[in-house]
Protein backbone atom coordinates (compact mmCIF):
# COMPACT_ATOMS: atom_id res chain seq x y z
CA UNK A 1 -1.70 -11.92 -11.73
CA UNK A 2 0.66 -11.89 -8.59
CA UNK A 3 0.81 -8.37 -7.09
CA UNK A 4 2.47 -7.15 -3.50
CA UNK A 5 2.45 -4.46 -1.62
CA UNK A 6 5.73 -3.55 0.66
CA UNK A 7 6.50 -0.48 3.40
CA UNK A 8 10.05 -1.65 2.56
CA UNK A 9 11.94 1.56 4.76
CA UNK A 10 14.37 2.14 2.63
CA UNK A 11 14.96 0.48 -0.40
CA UNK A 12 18.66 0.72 -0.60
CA UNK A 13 18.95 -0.28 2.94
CA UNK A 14 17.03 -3.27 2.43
CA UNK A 15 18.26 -4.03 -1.57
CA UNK A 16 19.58 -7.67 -0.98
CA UNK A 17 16.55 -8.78 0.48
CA UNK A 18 14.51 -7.20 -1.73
CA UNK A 19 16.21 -8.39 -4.88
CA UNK A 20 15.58 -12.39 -2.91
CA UNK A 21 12.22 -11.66 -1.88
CA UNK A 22 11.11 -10.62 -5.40
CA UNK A 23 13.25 -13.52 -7.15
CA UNK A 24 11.50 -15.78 -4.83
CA UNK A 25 7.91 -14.80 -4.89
CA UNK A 26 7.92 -13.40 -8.55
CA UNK A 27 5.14 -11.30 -8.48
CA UNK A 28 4.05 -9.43 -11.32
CA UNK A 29 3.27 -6.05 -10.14
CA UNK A 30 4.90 -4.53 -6.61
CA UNK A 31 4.10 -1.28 -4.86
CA UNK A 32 6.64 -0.32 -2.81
CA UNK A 33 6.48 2.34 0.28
CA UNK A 34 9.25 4.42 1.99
CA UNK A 35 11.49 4.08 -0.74
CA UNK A 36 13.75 6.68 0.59
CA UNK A 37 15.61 6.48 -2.46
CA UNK A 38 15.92 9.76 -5.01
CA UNK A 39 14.44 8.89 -8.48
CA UNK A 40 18.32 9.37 -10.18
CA UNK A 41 19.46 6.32 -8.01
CA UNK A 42 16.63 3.94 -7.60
CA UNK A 43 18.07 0.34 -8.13
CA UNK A 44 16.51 0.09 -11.68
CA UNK A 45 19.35 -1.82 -13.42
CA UNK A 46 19.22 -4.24 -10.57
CA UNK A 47 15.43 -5.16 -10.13
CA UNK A 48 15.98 -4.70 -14.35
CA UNK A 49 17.80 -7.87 -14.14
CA UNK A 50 14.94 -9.62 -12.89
CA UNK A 51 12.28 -8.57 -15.81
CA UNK A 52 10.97 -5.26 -13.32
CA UNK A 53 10.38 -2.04 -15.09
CA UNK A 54 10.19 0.95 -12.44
CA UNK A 55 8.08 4.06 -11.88
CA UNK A 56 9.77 5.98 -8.65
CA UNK A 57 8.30 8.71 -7.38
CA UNK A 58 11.23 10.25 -3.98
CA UNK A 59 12.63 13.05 -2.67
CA UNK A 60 15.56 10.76 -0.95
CA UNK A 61 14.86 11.84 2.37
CA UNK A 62 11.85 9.88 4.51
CA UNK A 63 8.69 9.27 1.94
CA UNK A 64 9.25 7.97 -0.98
CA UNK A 65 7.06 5.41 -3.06
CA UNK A 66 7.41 3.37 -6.28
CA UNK A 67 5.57 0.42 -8.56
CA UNK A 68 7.45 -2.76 -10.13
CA UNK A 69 5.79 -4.13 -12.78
CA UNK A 70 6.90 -7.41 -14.83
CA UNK A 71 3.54 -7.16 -17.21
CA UNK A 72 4.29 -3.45 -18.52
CA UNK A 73 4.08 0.08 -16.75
CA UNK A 74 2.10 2.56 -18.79
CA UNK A 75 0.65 6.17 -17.99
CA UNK A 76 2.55 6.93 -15.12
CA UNK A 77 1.41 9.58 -12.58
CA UNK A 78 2.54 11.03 -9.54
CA UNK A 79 0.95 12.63 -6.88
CA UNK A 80 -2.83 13.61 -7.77
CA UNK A 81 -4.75 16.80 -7.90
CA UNK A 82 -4.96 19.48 -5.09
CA UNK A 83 -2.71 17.13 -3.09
CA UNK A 84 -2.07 18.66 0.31
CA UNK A 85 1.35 18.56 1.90
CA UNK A 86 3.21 19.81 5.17
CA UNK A 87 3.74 22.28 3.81
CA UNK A 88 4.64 21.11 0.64
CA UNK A 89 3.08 18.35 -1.25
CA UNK A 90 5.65 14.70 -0.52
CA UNK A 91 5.96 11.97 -2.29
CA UNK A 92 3.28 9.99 -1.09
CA UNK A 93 1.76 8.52 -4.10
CA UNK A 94 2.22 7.06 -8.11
CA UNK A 95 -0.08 5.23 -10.40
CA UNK A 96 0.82 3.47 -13.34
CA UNK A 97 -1.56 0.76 -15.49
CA UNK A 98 -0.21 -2.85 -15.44
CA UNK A 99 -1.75 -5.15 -18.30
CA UNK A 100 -5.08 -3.78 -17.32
CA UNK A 101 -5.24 -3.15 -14.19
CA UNK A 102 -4.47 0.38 -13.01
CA UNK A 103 -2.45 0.18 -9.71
CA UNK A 104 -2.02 3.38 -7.36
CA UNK A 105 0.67 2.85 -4.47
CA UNK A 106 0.49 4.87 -1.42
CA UNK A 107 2.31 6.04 1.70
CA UNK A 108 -0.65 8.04 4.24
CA UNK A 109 1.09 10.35 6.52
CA UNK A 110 1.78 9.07 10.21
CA UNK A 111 -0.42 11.71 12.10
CA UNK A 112 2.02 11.84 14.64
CA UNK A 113 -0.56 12.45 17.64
CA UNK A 114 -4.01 13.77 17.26
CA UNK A 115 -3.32 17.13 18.47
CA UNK A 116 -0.43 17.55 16.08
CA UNK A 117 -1.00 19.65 13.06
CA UNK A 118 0.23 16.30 10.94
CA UNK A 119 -2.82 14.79 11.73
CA UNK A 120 -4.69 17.21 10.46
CA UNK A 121 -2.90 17.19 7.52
CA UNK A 122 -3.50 13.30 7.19
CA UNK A 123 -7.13 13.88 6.89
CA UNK A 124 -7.03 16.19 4.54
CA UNK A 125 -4.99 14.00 2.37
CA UNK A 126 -7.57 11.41 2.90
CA UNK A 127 -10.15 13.76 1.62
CA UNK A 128 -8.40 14.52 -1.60
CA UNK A 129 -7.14 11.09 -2.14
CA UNK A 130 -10.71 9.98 -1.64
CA UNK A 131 -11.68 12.57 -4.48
CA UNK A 132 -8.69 11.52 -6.72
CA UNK A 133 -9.58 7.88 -6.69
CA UNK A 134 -13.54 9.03 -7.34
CA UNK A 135 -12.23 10.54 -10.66
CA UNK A 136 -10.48 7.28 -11.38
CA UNK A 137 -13.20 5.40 -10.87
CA UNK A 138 -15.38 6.84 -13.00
CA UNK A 139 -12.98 5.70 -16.21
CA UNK A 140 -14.46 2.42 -15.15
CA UNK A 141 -11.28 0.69 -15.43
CA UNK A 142 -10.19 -2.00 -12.80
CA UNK A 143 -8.54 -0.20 -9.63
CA UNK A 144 -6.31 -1.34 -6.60
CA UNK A 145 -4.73 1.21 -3.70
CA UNK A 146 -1.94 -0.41 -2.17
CA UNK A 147 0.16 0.37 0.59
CA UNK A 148 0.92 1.98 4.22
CA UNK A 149 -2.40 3.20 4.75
CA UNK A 150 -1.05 4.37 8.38
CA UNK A 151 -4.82 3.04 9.90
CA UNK A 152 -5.89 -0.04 11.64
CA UNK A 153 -9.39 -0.45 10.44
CA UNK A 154 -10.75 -2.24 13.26
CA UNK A 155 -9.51 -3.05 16.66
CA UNK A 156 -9.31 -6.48 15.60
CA UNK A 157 -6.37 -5.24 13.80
CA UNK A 158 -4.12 -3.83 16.36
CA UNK A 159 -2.90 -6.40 18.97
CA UNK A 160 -3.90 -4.67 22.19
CA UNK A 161 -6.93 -1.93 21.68
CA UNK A 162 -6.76 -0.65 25.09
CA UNK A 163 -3.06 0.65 24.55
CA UNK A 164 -3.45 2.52 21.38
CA UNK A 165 -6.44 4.71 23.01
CA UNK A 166 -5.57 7.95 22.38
CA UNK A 167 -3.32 7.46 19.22
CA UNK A 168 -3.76 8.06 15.91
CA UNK A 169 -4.01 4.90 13.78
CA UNK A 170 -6.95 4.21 15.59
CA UNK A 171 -9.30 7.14 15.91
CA UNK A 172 -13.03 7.78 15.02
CA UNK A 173 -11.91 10.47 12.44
CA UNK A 174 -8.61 8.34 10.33
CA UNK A 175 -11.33 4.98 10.49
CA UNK A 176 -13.75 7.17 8.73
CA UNK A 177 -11.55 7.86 6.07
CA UNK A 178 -11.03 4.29 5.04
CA UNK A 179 -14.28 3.82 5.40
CA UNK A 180 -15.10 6.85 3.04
CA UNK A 181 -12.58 5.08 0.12
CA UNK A 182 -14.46 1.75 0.73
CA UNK A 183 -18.02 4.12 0.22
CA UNK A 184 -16.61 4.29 -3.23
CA UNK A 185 -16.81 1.19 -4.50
CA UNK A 186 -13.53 -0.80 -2.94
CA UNK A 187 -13.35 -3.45 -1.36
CA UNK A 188 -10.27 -4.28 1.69
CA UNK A 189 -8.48 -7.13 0.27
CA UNK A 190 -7.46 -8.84 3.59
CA UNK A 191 -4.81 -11.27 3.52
CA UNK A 192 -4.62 -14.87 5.76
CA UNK A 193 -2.50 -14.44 8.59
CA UNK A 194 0.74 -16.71 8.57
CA UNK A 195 0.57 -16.58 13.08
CA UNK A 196 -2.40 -16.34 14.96
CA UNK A 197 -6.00 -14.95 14.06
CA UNK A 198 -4.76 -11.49 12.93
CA UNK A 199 -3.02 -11.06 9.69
CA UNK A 200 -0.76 -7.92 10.65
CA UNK A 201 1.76 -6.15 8.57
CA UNK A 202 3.89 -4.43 10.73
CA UNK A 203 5.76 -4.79 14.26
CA UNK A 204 7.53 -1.90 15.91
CA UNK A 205 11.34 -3.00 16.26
CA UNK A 206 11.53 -3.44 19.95
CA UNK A 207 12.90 -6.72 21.15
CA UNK A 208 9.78 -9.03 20.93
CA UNK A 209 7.00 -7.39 19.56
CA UNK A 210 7.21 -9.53 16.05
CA UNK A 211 7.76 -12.80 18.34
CA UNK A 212 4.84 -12.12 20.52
CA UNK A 213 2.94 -10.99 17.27
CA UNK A 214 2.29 -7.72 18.97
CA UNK A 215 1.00 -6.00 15.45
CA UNK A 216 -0.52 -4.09 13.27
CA UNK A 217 -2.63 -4.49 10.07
CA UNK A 218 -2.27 -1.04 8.67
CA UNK A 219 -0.88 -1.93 5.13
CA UNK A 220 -4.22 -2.79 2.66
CA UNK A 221 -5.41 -3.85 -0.50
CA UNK A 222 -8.21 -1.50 -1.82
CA UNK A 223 -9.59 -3.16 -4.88
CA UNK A 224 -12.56 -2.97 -7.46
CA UNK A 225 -14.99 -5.57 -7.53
CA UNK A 226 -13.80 -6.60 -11.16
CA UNK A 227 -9.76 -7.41 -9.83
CA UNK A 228 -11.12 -8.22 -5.83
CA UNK A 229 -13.48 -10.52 -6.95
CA UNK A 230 -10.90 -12.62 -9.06
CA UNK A 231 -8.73 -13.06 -5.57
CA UNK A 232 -7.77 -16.66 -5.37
CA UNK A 233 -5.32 -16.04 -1.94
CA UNK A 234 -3.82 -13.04 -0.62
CA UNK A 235 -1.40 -13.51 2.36
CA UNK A 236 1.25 -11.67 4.81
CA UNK A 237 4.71 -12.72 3.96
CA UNK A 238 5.65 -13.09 7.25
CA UNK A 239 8.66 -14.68 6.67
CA UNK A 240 10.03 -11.33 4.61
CA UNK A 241 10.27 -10.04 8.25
CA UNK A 242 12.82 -12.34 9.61
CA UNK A 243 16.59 -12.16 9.81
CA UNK A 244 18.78 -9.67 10.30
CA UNK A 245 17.83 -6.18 9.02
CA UNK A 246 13.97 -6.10 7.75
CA UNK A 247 12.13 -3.54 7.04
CA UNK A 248 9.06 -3.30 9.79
CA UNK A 249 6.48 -4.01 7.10
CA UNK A 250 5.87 -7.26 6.15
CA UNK A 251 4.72 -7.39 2.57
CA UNK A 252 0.80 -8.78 1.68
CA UNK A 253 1.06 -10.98 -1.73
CA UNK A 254 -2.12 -10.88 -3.52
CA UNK A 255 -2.75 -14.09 -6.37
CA UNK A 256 -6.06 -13.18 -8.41
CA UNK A 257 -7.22 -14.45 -11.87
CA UNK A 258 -7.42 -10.84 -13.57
CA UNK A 259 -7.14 -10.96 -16.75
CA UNK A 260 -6.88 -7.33 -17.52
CA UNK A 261 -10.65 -6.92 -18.93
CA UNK A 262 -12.52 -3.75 -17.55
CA UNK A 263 -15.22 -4.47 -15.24
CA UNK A 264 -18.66 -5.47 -16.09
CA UNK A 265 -21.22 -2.24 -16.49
CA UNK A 266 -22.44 -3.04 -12.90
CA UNK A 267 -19.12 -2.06 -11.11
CA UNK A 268 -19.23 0.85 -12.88
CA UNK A 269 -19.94 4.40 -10.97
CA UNK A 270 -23.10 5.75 -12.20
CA UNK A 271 -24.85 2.33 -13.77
CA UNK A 272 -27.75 0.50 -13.38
């Protein structure tokens, strides 16, 4: 199985090189972030055309997320349980199962700055995604989280540590969070980096700061033991961030030999 992850800002805006990029790489299963896109007019004839069935979950203005899938698309849900919003709950999250595997793709909130009331709000949605996934867990089926997770989770993975003091992205609290979904049995899928020893995902659009490499890892692979330990390469597509008019994100492609069995009784929450 082939499966990507992609912050693509705006789906519409970036259509053409979408439609290349997945005719290209051909993965099997993508999760998309900041669609942007309402559900009504979500490319689906177009990615159609290339064997993708679609599971959208947008409002059309900022959030927006969705999964592709080329290996079927089956119990489809959006959002999860006592999901907190600002005020109201976004569209931050879907989950569908793809020949096996069930596959959640996410977009954290920002946190704008850690005095701001969004933060606050982004660690409460870390608490109740963390609760959420728990519950899925416990059907002992094969899991991956993919997508913006809006967190560096080391300061290996921001490319100046001293700069982002301070911000969110990098603080005590939002590192804690990842490291409570990891507590649950996942494991960070991290891809090879295609420049230099850090394999970001996403450069801020000034002039320079993808040239220079001055990144971000913040877009991650959460997996089970049963798909992670299948991996056979997982990589940044840097090249998806070139040209005129990308998205910020690059996208992380994933290879693994999953073969859509349920993991072993050991992986399981609650055995042995």
């Amino acid at each position: 199985m082939r499966l990507a992850t992609w912050n693509v800002n705006s789906v519409k805006a970036r259509l053409p090189r979408l439609l290349d990029w997945l005719a290209g790489t051909r993965p099997d299963v993508v999760c998309l972030q900041e669609t942007k896109c309402p559900d009504g007019s979500f490319p689906v004839a177009e990615v159609g055309e290339l064997g993708y069935e679609v599971a959208s979950h947008s409002d059309g203005r900022w959030n927006g997320v969705a999964i592709l899938s080329r290996v079927g698309l089956d119990d489809v849900a959006v959002g999860f349980t006592d999901e907190p919003g600002f005020p109201e709950p976004e569209a931050r999250s879907i989950s569908a199962t793809c020949a096996g595997l069930r596959v959640w793709s996410i977009y954290v909130p920002n946190g704008r700055t850690p005095d701001s009331p969004h933060y606050e709000y982004k660690l409460a949605w870390f608490a109740v995604l963390r609760d959420a996934l728990a519950a899925e867990l416990r059907t002992g089926r094969a899991l991956v989280v993919c997508g913006d997770y809006n967190v560096a989770p080391t300061d290996a993975d921001v490319w100046d540590p001293a700069l982002f003091v301070g911000s969110t992205h990098v603080t005590p609290a939002e590192r804690q969070a990842l490291a409570d979904l990891r507590a649950l049995g996942l494991t960070d899928v991290v891809p090879t980096p295609m420049k230099g020893p850090h394999p970001f995902t996403y450069w801020d659009y000034r002039a320079g700061m993808f040239h220079q490499n001055k990144g971000m890892r913040i877009d991650l692979v959460y997996a089970t033991g049963s798909f992670a330990g299948t991996v056979t390469s997982a990589y940044v597509d840097r090249e998806a961030r070139k040209g005129k008019g990308p998205s910020d994100h690059a996208p992380i492609v994933v290879d693994a030999g999953f073969d859509g069995v349920g993991p072993p009784p050991a992986d399981r929450p609650g055995s042995g």
